[in-house]
Protein backbone atom coordinates (compact mmCIF):
# COMPACT_ATOMS: atom_id res chain seq x y z
CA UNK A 1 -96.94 62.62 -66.40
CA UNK A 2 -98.52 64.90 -63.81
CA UNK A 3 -98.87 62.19 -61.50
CA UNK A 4 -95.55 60.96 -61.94
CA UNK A 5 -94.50 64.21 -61.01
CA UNK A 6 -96.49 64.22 -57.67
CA UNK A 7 -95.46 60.97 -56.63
CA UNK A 8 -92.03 61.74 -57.07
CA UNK A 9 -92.63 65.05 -55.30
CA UNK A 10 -94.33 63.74 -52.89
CA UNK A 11 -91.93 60.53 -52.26
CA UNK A 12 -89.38 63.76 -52.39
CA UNK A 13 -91.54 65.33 -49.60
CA UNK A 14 -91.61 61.95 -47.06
CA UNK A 15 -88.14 60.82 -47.80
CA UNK A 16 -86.76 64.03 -46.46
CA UNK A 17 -89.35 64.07 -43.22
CA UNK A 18 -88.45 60.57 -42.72
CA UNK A 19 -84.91 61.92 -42.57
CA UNK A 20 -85.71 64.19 -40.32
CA UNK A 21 -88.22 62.20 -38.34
CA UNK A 22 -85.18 60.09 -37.93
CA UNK A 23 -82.73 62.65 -36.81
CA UNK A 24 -85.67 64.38 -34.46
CA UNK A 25 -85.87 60.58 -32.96
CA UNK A 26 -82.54 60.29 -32.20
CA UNK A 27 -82.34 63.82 -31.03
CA UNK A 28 -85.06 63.00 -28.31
CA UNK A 29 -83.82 59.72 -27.37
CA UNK A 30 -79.95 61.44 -26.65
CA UNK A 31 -81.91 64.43 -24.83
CA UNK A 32 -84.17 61.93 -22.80
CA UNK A 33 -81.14 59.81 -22.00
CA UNK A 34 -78.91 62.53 -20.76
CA UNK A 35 -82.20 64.20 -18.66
CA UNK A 36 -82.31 60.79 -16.99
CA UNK A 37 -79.05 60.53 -16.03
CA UNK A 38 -79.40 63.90 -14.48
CA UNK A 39 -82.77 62.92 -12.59
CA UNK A 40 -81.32 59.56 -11.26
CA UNK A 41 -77.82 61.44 -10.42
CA UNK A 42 -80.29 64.26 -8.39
CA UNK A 43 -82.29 60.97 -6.69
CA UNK A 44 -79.09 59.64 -5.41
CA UNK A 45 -77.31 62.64 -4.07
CA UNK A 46 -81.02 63.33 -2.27
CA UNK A 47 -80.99 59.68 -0.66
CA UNK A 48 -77.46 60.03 0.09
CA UNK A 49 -78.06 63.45 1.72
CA UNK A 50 -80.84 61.36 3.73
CA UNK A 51 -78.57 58.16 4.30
CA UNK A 52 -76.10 60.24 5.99
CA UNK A 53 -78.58 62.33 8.05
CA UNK A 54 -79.95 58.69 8.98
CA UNK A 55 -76.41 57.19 10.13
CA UNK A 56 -75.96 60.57 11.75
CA UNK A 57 -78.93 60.09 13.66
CA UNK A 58 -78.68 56.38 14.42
CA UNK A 59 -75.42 57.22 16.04
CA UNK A 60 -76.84 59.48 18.30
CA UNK A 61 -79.37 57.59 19.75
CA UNK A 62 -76.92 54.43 20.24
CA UNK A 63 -74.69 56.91 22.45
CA UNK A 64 -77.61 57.88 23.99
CA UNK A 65 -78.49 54.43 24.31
CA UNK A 66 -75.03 53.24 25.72
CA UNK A 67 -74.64 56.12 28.19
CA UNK A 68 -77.87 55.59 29.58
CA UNK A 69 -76.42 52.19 29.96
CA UNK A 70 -73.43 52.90 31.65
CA UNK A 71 -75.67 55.38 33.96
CA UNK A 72 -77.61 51.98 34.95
CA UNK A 73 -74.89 50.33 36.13
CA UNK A 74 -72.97 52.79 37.80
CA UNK A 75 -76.21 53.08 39.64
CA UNK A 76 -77.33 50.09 40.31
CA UNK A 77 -73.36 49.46 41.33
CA UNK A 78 -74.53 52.11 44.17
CA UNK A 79 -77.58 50.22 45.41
CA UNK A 80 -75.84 46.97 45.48
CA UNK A 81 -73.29 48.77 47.98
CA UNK A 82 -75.77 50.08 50.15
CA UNK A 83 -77.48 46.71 50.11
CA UNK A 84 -74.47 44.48 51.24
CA UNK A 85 -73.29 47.04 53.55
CA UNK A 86 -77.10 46.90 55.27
CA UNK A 87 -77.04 43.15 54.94
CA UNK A 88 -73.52 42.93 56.81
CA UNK A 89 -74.93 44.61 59.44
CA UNK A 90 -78.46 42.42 59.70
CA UNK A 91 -76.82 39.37 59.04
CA UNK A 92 -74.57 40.06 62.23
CA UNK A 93 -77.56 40.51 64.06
CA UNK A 94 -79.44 37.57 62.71
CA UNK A 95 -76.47 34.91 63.42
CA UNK A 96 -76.23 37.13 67.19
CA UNK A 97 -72.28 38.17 66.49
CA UNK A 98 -74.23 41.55 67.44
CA UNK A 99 -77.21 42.70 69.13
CA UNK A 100 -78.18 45.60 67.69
CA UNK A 101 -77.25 46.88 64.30
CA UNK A 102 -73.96 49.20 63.88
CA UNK A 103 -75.59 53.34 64.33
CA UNK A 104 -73.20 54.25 61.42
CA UNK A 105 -74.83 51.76 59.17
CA UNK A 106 -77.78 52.89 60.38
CA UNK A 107 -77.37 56.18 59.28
CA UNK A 108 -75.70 55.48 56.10
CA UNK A 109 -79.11 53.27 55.43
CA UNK A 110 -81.23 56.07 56.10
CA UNK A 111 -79.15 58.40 53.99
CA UNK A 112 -78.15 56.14 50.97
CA UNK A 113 -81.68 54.60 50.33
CA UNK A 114 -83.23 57.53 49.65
CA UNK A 115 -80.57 58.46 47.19
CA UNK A 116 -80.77 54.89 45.89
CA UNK A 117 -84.90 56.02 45.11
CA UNK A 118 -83.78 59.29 43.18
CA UNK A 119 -81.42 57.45 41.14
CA UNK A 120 -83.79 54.64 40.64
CA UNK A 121 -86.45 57.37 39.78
CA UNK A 122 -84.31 58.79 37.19
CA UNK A 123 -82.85 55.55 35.04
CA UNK A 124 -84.79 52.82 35.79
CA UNK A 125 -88.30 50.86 35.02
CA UNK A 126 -91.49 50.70 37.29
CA UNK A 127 -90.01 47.23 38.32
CA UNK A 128 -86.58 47.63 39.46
CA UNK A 129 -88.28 50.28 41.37
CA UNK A 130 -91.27 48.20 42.57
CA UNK A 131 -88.33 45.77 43.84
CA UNK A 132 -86.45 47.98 45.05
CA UNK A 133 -89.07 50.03 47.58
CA UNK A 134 -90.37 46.07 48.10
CA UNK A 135 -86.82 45.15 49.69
CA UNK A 136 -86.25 48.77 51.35
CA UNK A 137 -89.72 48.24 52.82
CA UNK A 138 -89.06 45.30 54.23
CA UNK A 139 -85.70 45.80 55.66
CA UNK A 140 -87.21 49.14 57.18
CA UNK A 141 -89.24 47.59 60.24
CA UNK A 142 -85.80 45.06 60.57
CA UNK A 143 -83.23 47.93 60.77
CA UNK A 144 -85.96 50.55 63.14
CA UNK A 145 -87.94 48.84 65.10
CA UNK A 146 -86.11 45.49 65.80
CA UNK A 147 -88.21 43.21 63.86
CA UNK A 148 -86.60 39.70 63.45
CA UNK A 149 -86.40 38.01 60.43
CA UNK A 150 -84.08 34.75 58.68
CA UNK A 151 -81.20 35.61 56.36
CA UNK A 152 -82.93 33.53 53.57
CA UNK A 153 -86.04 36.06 54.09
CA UNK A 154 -83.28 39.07 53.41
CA UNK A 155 -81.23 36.97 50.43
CA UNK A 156 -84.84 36.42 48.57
CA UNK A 157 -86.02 39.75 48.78
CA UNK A 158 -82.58 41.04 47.78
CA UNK A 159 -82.60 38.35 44.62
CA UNK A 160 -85.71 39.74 43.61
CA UNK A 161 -84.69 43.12 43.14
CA UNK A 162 -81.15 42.08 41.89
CA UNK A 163 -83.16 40.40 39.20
CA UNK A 164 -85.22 42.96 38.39
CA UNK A 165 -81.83 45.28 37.75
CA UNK A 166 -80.73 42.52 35.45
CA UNK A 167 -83.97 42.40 33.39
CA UNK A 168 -83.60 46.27 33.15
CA UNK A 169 -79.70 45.76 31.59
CA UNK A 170 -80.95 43.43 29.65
CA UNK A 171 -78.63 40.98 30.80
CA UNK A 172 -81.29 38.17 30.69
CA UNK A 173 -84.63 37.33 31.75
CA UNK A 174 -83.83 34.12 33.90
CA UNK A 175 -83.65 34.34 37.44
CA UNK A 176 -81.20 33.41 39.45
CA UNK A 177 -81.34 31.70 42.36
CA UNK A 178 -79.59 31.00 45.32
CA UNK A 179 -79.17 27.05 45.73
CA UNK A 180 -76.53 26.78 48.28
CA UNK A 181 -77.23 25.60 52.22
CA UNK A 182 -76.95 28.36 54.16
């Protein structure tokens, strides 16, 4: 009966470990569960903390991006003016409804088109500005020195760098033209 007794004793002896194997089990899967939620709750405050720092900086740079914008065109608004007021006055000339070009648009040339490069310096690409010194370079020896040239010569020139503005908006990249008669 001695070995009855250790079976029995030991059957006694795994029956309660399994018991308790059991409740240690469950113990650690509860404990694991509940440490879980806490890392995943921890991960998701973190990437919230980071989504919000993200959208915080994403806004930022599109008001950057839409001020430097608006600086563009109020600029380039400028350069246009100082273009059509020069072309009034060569395009008088050219057609001979004057001889010589108006001194006061003369001097408001000379003044605004060197503004017209600082500006140009500040907000805009090495294109708009290569078009820009292109036109001012040619209109130079027509405005000083009496050099004669066709109003299609001035229009083309002035297209160019008008293009070259919208390219730097980002209004498009086709070029437009002027198809009219004159």
């Amino acid at each position: 009966m001695e070995i009855e007794a250790i079976f029995k004793v030991a059957a006694a002896i795994i029956a309660s470990l399994g018991g308790a194997a059991l409740l240690l089990a469950a113990f650690a899967n509860w404990l694991g569960s509940i440490w879980a939620k806490r890392m995943l709750q921890n991960e998701r405050a973190k990437h919230s903390e980071l989504l919000e720092e993200l959208k915080t900086e994403l806004d930022l740079l599109k008001q950057k991006d839409i001020t430097r914008h608006h600086d563009k065109i109020a600029v380039y608004k400028d350069i246009v003016h100082i273009v059509c007021e020069i072309l009034r006055e060569l395009e008088a000339v050219t057609i001979g409804k004057q001889t010589t070009i108006n001194k006061e648009a003369e001097n408001n040339f000379a003044i605004n088109r060197t503004k017209a490069y600082g500006y140009i310096i500040l907000i805009s690409s090495q294109e708009v500005m290569d078009k820009y010194n292109e036109f001012i370079d040619f209109i130079i020896p027509v405005v000083y020195e009496g050099k004669k040239i066709t109003w299609a010569e001035m229009r083309e020139k002035a297209d160019s760098m008008l293009n070259s503005m919208r390219k730097d908006l980002g209004i498009t990249d086709e070029e437009i033209t002027y198809k009219g008669a004159r």
